[in-house]
Protein backbone atom coordinates (compact mmCIF):
# COMPACT_ATOMS: atom_id res chain seq x y z
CA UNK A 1 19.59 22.05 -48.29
CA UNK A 2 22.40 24.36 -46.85
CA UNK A 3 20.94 23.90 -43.87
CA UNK A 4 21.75 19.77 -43.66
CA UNK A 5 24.83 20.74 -44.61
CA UNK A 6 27.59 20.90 -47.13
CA UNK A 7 27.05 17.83 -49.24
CA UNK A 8 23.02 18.53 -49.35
CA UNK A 9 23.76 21.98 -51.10
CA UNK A 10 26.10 19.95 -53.32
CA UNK A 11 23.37 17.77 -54.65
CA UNK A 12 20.92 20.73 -54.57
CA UNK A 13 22.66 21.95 -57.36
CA UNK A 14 23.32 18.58 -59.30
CA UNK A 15 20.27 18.03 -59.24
CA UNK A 16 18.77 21.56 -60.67
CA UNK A 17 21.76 20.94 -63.38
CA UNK A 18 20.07 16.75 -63.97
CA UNK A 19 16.80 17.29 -63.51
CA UNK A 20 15.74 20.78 -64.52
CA UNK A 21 11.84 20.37 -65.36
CA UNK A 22 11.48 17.70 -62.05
CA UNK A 23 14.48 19.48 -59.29
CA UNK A 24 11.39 20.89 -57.01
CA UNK A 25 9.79 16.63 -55.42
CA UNK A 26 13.30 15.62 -55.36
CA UNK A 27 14.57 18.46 -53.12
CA UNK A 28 11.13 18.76 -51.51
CA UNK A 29 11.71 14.62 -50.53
CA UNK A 30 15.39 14.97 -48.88
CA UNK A 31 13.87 17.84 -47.11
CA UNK A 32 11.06 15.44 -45.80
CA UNK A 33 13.82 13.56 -44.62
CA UNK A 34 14.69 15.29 -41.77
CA UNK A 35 11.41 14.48 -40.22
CA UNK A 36 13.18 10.95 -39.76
CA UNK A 37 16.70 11.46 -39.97
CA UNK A 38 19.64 13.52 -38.33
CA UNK A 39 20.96 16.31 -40.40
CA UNK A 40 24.41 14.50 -40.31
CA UNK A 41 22.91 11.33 -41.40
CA UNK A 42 20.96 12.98 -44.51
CA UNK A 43 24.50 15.03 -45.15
CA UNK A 44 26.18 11.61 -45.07
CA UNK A 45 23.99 9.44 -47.66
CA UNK A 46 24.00 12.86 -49.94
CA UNK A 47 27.93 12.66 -49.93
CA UNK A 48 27.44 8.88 -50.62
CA UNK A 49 25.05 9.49 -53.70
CA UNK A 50 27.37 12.35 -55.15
CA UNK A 51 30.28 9.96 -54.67
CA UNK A 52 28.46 7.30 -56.98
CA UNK A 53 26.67 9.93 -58.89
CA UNK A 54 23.53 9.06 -57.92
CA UNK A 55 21.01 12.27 -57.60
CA UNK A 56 17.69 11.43 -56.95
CA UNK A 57 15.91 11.24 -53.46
CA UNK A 58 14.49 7.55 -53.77
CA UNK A 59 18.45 7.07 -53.38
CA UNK A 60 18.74 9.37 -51.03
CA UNK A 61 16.24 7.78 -49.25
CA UNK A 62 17.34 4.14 -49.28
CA UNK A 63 20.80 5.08 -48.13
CA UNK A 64 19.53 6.75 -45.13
CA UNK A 65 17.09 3.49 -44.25
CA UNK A 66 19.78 1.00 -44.85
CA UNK A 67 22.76 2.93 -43.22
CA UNK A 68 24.80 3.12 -46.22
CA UNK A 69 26.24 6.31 -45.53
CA UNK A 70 28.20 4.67 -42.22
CA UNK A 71 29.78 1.86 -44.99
CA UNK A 72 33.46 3.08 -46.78
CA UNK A 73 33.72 4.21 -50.19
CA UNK A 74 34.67 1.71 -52.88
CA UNK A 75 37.99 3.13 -54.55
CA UNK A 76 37.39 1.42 -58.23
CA UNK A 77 33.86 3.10 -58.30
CA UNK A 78 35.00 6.47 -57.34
CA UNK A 79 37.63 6.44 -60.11
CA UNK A 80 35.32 5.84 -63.59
């Protein structure tokens, strides 16, 4: 997840701190990712999830299909 870049190894570790008995087909799914996507794109829609605190790679996932990770953050979400 280092590798992707900064934000991956972010969520790498939220989710071995959320999800500490299922961490391994999440991380082993965003790393299937890059089979499809650009390391800067995957790094992108993991800063989006952390930003929203979403952690799992079916979110991961959708942001990088739908190009979420291009769209601006929403201020009022970011501050709850």
């Amino acid at each position: 997840m280092k590798n992707i870049g900064p934000y991956a190894e972010q969520l790498f570790f939220l989710i071995l701190e959320n999800q500490k008995n299922f961490w391994y087909k999440s991380i082993q799914g965003i790393l299937s990712l890059e089979k499809k996507y650009s390391k800067e794109v995957i790094d992108l829609s993991c800063k989006r999830a952390i930003a929203y605190g979403a952690h799992k790679y079916q979110t991961i996932k959708n942001i990088c299909k739908n190009g979420a990770y291009n769209l601006p953050f929403e201020m009022e979400s970011l501050c709850k």
